[in-house]
N, C-alpha and C. Protein backbone atom coordinates (compact mmCIF):
# COMPACT_ATOMS: atom_id res chain seq x y z
N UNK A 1 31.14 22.04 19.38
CA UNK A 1 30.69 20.71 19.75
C UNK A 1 30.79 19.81 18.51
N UNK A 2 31.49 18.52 18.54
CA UNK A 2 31.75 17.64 17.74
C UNK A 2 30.24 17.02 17.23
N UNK A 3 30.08 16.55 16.12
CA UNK A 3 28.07 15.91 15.27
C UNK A 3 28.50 15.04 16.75
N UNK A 4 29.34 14.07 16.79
CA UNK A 4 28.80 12.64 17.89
C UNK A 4 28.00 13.24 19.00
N UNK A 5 28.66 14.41 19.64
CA UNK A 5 28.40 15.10 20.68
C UNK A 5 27.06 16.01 20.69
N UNK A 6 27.04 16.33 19.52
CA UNK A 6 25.58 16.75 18.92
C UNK A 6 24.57 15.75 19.33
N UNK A 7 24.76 14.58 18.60
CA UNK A 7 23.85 13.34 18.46
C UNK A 7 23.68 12.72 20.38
N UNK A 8 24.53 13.16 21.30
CA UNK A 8 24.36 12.56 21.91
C UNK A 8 23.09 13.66 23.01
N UNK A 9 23.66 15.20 22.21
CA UNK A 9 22.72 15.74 23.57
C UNK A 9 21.28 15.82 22.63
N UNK A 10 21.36 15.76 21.57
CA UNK A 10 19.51 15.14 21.35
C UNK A 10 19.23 13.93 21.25
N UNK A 11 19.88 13.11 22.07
CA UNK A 11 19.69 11.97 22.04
C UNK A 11 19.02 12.12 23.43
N UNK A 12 19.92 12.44 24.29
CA UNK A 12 19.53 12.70 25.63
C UNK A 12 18.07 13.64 25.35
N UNK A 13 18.13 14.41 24.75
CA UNK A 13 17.16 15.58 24.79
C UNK A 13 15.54 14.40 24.59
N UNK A 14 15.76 13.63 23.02
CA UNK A 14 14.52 12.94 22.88
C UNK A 14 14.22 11.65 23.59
N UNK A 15 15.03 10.95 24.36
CA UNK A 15 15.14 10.34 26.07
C UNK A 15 14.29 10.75 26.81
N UNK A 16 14.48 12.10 27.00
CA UNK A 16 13.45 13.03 27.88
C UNK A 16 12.20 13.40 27.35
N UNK A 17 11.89 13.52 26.43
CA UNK A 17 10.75 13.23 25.57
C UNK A 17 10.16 14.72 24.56
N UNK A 18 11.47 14.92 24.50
CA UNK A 18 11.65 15.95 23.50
C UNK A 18 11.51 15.45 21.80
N UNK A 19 10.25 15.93 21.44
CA UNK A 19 9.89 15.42 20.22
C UNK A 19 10.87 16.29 18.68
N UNK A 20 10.98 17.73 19.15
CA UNK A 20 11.87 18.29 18.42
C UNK A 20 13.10 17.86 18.12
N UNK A 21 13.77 17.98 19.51
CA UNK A 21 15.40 17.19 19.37
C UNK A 21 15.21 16.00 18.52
N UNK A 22 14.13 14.65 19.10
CA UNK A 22 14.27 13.74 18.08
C UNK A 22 13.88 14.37 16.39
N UNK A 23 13.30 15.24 16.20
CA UNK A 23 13.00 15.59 14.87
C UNK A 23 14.25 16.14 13.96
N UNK A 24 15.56 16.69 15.11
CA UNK A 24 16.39 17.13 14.22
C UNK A 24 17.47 15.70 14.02
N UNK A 25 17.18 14.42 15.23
CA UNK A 25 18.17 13.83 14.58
C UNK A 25 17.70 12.79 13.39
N UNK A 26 16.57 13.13 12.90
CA UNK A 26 15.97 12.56 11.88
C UNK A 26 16.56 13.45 10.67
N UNK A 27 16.51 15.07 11.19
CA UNK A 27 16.48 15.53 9.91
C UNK A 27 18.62 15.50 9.74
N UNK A 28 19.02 14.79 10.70
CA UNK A 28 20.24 15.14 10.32
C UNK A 28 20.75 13.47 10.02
N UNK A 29 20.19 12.18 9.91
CA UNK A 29 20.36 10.98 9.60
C UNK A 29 19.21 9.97 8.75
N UNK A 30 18.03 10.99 8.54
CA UNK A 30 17.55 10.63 7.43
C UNK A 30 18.35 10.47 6.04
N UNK A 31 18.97 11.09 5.57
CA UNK A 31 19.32 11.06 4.11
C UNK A 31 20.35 9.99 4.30
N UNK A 32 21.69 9.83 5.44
CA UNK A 32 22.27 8.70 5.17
C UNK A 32 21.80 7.01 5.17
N UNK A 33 20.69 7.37 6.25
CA UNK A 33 20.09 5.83 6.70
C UNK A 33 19.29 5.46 5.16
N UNK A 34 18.40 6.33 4.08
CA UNK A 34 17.52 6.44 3.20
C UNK A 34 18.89 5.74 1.91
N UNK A 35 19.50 6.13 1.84
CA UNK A 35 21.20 5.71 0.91
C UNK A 35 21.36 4.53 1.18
N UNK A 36 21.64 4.06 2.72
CA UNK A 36 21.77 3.26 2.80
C UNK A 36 20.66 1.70 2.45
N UNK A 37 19.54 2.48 2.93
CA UNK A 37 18.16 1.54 2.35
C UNK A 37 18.19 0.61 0.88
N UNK A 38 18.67 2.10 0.30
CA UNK A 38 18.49 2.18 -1.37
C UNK A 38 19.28 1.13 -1.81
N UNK A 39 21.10 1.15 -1.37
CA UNK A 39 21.65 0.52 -1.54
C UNK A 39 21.32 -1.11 -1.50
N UNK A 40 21.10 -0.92 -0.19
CA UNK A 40 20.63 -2.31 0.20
C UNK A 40 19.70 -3.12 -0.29
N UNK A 41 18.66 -2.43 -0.73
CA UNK A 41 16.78 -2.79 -1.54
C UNK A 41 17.30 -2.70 -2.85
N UNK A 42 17.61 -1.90 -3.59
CA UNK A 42 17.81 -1.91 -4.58
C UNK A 42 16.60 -0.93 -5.46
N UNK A 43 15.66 -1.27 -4.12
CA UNK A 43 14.09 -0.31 -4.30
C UNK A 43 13.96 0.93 -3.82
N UNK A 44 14.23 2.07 -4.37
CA UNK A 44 13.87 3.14 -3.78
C UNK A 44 13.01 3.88 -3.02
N UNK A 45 11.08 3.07 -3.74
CA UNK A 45 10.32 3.59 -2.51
C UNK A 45 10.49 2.36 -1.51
N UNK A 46 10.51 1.32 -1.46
CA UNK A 46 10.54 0.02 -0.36
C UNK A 46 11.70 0.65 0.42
N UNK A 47 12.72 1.38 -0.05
CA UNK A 47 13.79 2.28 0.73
C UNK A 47 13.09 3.24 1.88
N UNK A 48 12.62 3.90 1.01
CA UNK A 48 11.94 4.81 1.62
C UNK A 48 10.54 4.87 2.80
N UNK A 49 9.93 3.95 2.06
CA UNK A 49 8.83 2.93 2.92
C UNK A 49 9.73 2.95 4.36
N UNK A 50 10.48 1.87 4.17
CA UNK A 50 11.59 1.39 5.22
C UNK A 50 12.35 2.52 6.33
N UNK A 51 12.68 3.57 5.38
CA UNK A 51 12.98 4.87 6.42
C UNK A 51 12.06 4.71 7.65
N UNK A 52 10.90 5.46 6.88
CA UNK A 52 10.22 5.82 7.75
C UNK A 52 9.79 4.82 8.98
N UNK A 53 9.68 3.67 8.65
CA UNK A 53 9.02 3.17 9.64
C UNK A 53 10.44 2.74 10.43
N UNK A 54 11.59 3.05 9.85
CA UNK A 54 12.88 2.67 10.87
C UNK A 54 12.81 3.65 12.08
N UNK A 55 12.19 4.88 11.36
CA UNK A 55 11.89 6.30 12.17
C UNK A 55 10.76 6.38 13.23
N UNK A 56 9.97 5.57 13.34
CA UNK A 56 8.90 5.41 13.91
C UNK A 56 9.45 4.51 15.14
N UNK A 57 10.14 3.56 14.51
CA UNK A 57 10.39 2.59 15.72
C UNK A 57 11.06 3.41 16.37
N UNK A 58 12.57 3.70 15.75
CA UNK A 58 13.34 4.59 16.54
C UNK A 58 12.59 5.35 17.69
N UNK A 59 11.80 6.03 17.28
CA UNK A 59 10.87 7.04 18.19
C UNK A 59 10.73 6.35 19.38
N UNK A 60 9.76 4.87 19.06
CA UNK A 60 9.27 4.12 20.27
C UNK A 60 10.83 3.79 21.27
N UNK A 61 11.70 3.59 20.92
CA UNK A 61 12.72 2.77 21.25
C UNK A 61 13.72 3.91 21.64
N UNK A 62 13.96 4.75 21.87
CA UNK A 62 14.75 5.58 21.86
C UNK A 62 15.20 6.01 23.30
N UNK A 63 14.67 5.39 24.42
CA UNK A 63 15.05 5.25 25.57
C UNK A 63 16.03 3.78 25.92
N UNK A 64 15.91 2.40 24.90
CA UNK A 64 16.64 1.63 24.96
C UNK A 64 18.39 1.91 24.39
N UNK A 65 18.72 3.54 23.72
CA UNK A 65 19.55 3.53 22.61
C UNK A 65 20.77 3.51 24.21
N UNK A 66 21.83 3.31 24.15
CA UNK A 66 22.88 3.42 25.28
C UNK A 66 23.25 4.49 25.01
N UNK A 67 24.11 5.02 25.94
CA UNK A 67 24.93 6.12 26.01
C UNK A 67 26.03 6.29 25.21
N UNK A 68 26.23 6.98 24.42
CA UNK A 68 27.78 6.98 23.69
C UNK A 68 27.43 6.12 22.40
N UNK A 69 26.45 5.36 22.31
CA UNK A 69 25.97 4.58 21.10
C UNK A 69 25.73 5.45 19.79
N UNK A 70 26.35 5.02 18.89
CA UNK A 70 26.51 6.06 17.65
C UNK A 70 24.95 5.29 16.82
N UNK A 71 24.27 6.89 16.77
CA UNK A 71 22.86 7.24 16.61
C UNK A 71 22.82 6.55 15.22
N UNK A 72 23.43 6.60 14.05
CA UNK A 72 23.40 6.59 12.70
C UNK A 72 23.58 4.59 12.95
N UNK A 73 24.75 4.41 13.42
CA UNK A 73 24.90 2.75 13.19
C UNK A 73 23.27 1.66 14.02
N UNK A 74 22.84 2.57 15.14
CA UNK A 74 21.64 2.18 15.47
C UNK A 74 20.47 2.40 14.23
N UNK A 75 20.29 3.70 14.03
CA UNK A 75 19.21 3.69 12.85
C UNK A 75 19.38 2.48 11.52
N UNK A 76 20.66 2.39 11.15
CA UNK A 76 20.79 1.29 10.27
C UNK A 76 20.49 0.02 10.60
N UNK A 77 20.97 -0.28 11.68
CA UNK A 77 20.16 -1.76 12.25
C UNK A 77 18.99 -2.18 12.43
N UNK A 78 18.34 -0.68 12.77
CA UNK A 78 16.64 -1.19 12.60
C UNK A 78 16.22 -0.85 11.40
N UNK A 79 16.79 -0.41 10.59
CA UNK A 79 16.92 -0.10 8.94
C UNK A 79 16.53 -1.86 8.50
N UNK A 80 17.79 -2.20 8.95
CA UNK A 80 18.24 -3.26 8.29
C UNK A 80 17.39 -4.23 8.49
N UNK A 81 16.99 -4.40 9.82
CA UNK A 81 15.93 -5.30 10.73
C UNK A 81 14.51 -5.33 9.43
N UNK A 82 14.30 -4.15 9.49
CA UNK A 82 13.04 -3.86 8.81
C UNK A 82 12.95 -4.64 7.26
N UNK A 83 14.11 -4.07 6.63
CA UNK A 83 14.24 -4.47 5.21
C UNK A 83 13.85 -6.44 5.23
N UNK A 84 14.78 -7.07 6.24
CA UNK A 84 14.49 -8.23 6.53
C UNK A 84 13.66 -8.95 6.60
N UNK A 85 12.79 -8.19 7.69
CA UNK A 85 10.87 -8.83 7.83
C UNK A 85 10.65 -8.38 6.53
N UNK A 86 10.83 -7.19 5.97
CA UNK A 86 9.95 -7.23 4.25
C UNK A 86 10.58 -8.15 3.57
N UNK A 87 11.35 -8.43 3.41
CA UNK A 87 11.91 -9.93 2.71
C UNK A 87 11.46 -10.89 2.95
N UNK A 88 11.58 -11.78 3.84
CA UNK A 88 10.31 -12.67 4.61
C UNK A 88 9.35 -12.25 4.50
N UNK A 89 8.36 -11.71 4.60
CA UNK A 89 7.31 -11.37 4.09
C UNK A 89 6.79 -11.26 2.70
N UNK A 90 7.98 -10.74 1.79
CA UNK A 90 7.89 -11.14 0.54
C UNK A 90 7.21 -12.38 0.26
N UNK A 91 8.59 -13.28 0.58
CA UNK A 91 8.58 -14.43 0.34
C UNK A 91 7.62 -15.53 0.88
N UNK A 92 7.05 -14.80 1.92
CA UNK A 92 5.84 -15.70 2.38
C UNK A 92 4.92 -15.51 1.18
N UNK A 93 4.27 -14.37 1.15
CA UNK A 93 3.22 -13.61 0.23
C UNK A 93 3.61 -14.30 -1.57
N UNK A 94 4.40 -14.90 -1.74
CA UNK A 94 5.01 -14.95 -3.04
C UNK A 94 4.51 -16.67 -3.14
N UNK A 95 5.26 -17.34 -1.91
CA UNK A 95 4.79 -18.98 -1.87
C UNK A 95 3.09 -19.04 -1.80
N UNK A 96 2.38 -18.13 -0.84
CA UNK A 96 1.03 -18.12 -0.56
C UNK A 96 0.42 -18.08 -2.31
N UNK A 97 1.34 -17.21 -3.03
CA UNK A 97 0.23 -17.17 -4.07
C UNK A 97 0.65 -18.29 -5.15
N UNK A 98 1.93 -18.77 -5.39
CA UNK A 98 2.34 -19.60 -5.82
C UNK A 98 1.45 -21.11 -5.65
N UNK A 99 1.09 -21.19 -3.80
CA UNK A 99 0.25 -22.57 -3.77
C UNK A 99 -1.07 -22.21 -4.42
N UNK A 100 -2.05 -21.02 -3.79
CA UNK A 100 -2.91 -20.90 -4.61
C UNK A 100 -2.96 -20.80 -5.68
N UNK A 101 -1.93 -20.41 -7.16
CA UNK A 101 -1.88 -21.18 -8.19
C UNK A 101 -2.15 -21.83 -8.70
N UNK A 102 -1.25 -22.90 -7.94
CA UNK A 102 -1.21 -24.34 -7.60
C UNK A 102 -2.41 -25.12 -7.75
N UNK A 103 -3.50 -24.54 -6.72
CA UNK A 103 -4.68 -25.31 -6.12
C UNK A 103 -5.84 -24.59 -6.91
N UNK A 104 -5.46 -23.35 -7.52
CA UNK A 104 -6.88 -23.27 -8.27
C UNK A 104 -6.24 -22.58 -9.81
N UNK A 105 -5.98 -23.40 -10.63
CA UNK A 105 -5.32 -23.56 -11.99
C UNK A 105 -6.78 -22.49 -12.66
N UNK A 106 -6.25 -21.89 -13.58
CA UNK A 106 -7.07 -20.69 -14.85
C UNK A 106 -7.90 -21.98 -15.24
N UNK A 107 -9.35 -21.14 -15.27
CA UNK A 107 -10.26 -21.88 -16.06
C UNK A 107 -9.97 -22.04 -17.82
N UNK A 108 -8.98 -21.77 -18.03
CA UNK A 108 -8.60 -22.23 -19.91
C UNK A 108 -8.71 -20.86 -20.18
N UNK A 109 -8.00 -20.28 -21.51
CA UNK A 109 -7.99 -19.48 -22.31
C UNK A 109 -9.20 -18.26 -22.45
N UNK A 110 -10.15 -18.95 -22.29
CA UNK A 110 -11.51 -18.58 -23.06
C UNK A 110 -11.60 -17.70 -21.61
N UNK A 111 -11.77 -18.20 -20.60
CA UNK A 111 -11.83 -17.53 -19.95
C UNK A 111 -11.24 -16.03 -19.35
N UNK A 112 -9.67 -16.22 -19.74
CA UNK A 112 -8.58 -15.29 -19.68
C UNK A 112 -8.72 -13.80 -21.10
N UNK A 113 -10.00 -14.69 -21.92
CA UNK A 113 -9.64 -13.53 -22.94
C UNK A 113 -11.51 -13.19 -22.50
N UNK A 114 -12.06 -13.49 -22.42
CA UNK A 114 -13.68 -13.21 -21.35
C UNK A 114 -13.22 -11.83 -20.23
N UNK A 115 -12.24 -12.11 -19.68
CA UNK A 115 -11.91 -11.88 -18.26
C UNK A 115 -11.20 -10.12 -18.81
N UNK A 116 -10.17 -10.20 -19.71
CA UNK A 116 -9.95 -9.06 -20.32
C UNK A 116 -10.53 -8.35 -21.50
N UNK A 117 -11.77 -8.83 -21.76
CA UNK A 117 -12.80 -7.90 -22.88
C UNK A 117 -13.30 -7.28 -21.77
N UNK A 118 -14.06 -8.17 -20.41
CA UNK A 118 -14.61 -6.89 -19.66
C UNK A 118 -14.01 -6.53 -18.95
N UNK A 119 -12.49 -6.30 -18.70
CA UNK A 119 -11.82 -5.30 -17.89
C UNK A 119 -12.02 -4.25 -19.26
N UNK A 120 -11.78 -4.46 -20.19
CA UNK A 120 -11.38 -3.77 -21.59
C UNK A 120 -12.86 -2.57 -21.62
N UNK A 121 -13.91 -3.35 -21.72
CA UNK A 121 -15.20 -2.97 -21.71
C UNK A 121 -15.42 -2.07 -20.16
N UNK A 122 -15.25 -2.38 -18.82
CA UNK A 122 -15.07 -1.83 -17.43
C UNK A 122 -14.38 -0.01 -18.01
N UNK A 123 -12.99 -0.40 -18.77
CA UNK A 123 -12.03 1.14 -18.49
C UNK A 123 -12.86 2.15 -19.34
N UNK A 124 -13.70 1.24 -19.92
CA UNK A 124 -14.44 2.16 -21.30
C UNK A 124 -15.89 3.16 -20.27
N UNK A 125 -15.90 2.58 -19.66
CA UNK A 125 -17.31 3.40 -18.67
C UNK A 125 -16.51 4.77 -18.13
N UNK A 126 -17.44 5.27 -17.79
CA UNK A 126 -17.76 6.81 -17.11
C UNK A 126 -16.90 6.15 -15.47
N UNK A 127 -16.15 7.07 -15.02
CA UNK A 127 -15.58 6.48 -13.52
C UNK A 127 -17.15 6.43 -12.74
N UNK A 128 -18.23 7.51 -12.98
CA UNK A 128 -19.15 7.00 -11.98
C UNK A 128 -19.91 5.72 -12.18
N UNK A 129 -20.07 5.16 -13.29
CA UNK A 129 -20.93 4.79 -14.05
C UNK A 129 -19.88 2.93 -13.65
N UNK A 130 -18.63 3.25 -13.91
CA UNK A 130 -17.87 2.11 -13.72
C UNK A 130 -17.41 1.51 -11.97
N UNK A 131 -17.46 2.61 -10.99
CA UNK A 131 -17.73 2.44 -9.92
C UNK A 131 -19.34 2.35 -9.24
N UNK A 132 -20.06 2.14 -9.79
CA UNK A 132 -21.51 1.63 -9.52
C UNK A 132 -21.88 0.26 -9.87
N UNK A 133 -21.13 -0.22 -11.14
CA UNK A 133 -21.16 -1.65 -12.03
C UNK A 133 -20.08 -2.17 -10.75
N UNK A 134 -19.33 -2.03 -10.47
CA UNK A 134 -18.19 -2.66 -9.94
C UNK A 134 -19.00 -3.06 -8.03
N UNK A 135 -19.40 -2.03 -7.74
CA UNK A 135 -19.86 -2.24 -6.50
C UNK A 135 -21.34 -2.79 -6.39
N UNK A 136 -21.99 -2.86 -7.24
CA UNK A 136 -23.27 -3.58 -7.32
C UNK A 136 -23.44 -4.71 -8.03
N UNK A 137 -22.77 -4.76 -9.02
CA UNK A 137 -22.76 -6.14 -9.91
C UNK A 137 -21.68 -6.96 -9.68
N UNK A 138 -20.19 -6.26 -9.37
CA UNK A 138 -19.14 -7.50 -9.36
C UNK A 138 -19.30 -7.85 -7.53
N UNK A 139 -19.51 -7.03 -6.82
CA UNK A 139 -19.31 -6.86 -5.58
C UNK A 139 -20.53 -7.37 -4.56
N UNK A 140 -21.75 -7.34 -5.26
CA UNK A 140 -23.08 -7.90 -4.49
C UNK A 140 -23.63 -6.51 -3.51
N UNK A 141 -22.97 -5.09 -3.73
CA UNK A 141 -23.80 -4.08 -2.99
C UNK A 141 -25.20 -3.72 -3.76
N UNK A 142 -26.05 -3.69 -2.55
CA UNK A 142 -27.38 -3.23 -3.02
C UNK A 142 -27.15 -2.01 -3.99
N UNK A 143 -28.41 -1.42 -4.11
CA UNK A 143 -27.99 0.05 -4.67
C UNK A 143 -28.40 0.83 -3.55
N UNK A 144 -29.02 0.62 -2.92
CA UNK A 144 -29.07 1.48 -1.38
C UNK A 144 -27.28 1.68 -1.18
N UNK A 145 -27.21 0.49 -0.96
CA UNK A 145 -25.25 0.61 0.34
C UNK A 145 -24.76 0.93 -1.25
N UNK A 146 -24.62 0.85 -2.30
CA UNK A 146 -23.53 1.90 -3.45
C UNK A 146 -23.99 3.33 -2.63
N UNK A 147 -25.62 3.39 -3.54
CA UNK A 147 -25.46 5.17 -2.71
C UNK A 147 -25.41 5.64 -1.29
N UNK A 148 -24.80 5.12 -0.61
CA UNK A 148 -24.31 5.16 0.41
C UNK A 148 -23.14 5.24 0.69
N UNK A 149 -22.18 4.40 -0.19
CA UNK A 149 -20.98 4.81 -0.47
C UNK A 149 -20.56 5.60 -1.13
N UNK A 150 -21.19 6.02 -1.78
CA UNK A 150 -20.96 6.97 -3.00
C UNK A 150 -21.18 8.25 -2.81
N UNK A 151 -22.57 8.61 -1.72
CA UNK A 151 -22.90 9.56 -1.25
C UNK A 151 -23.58 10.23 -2.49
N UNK A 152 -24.15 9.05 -3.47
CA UNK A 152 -25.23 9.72 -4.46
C UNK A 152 -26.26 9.25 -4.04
N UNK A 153 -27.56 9.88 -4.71
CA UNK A 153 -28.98 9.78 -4.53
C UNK A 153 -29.46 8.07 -5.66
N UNK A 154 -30.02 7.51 -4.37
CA UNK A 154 -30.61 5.84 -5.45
C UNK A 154 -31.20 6.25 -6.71
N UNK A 155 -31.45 6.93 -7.30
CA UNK A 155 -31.90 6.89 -8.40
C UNK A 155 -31.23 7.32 -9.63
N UNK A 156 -29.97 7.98 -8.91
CA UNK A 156 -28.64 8.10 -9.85
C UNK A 156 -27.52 6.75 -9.81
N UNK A 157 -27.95 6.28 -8.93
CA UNK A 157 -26.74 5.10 -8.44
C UNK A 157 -27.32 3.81 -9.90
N UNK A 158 -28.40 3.76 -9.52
CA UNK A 158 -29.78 2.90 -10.46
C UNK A 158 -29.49 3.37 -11.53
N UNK A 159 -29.32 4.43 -12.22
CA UNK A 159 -29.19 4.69 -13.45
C UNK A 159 -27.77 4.43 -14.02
N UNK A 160 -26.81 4.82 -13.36
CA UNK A 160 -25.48 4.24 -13.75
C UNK A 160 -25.10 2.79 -14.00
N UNK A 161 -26.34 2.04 -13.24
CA UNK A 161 -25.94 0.77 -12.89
C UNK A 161 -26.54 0.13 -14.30
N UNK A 162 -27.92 0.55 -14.67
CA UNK A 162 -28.32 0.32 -15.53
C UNK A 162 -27.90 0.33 -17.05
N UNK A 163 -27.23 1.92 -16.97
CA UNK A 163 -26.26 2.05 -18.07
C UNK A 163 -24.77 1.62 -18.58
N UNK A 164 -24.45 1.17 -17.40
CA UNK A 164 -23.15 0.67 -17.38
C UNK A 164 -23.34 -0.86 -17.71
N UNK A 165 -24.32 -1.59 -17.47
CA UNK A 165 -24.99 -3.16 -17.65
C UNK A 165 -24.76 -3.61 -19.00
N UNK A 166 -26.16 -2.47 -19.57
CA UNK A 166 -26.31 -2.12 -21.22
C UNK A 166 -24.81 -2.19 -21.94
N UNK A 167 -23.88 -0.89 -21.68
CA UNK A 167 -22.90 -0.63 -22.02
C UNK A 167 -22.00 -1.91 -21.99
N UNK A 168 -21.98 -2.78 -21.47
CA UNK A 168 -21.26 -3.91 -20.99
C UNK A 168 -21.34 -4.73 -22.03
N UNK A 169 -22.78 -5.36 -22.11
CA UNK A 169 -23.37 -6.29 -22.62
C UNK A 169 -23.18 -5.83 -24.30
N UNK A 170 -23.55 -4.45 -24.35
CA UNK A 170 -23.62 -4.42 -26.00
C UNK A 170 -21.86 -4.67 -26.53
N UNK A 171 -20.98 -4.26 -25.18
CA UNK A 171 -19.38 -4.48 -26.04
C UNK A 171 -19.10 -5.50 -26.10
N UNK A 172 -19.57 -6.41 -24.94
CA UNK A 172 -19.52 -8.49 -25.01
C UNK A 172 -20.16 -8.76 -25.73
N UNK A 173 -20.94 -8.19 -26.30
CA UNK A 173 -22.09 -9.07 -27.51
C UNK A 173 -22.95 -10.02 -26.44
N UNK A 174 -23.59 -9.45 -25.47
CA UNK A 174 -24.28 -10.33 -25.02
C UNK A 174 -25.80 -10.09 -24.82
N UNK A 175 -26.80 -10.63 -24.43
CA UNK A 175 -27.75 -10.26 -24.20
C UNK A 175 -28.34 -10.14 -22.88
N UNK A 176 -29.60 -9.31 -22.75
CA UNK A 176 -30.18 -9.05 -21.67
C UNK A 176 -31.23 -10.15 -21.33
N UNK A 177 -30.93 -11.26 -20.63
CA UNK A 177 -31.84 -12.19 -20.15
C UNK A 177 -32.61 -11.97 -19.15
N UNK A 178 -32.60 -10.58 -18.38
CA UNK A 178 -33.53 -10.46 -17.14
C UNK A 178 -34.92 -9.76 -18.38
N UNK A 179 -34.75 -9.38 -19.47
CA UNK A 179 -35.68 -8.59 -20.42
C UNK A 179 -36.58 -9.89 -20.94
């Protein structure tokens, strides 16, 4: 049996709603459609990203494919389809942040070097200690809903929060005004 002829009886096969057959003509036009991505993106995982969800549609759609329709030049089209909306979409997402830019300009310098002492000061904490500061102080969670998210006990959540504050303040040089 000739691959076309292959492609056509699991084509027919995943028509009928044979999830295997469609699984082998994935595993036998994945790697060219994924090449072709690459080529095209220039991005290898956005390639790859793109596979898959070419593969997904395919799945849904796979009763629209015609008869005799060569399986590989279809997968590329919704390949291609796909890559497209992520382009447009890019480019929406790119103008969106461009106007907001635009409309809310950096508070000056001072701020930008403020803004990276306490990210600077943030990487320096304990991950628990820095995910407790982050969800209670930058974020407005109680310390109930942290330990709740956290699935620690309030009086450990409270103590991280506390220490991580301290820790903060002594690397900003700042002081404790609730004291």
């Amino acid at each position: 049996m000739s691959l076309e002829g292959l492609d056509l009886a699991m084509v027919e096969a995943a028509q009928a709603g044979s999830t295997s057959a469609f699984a082998r003509l994935v595993d036998r036009h994945q790697q060219p459609l994924r090449a072709f991505l690459r080529r095209t993106c220039g991005d290898w995982a956005m390639a790859d990203d793109l596979a898959q969800e070419t593969f997904l549609t395919a799945w849904s759609r796979i009763g629209a494919l015609k008869a005799g329709a060569s399986v590989r030049a279809w997968l590329c089209g919704i390949g291609y389809n796909k890559h497209l909306t992520a382009l447009r979409s890019r480019g929406r997402e790119r103008a969106r942040e461009r106007t907001y830019a635009a409309e809310n300009p950096p508070s000056g310098p001072s701020m930008t070097g403020e803004r990276l002492a306490l990210e600077a000061a943030m990487a320096e904490l304990p991950p628990d200690q820095r995910a407790c500061v982050a969800l209670c102080l930058a974020a407005d969670f109680s310390h109930a809903e942290a330990a709740d998210a956290f699935g620690l006990p309030l009086g450990t959540v409270k103590s991280h929060v506390a220490r991580g504050r301290a820790r903060l303040l002594q690397v900003l040089g700042g002081s404790d005004a609730r004291s």
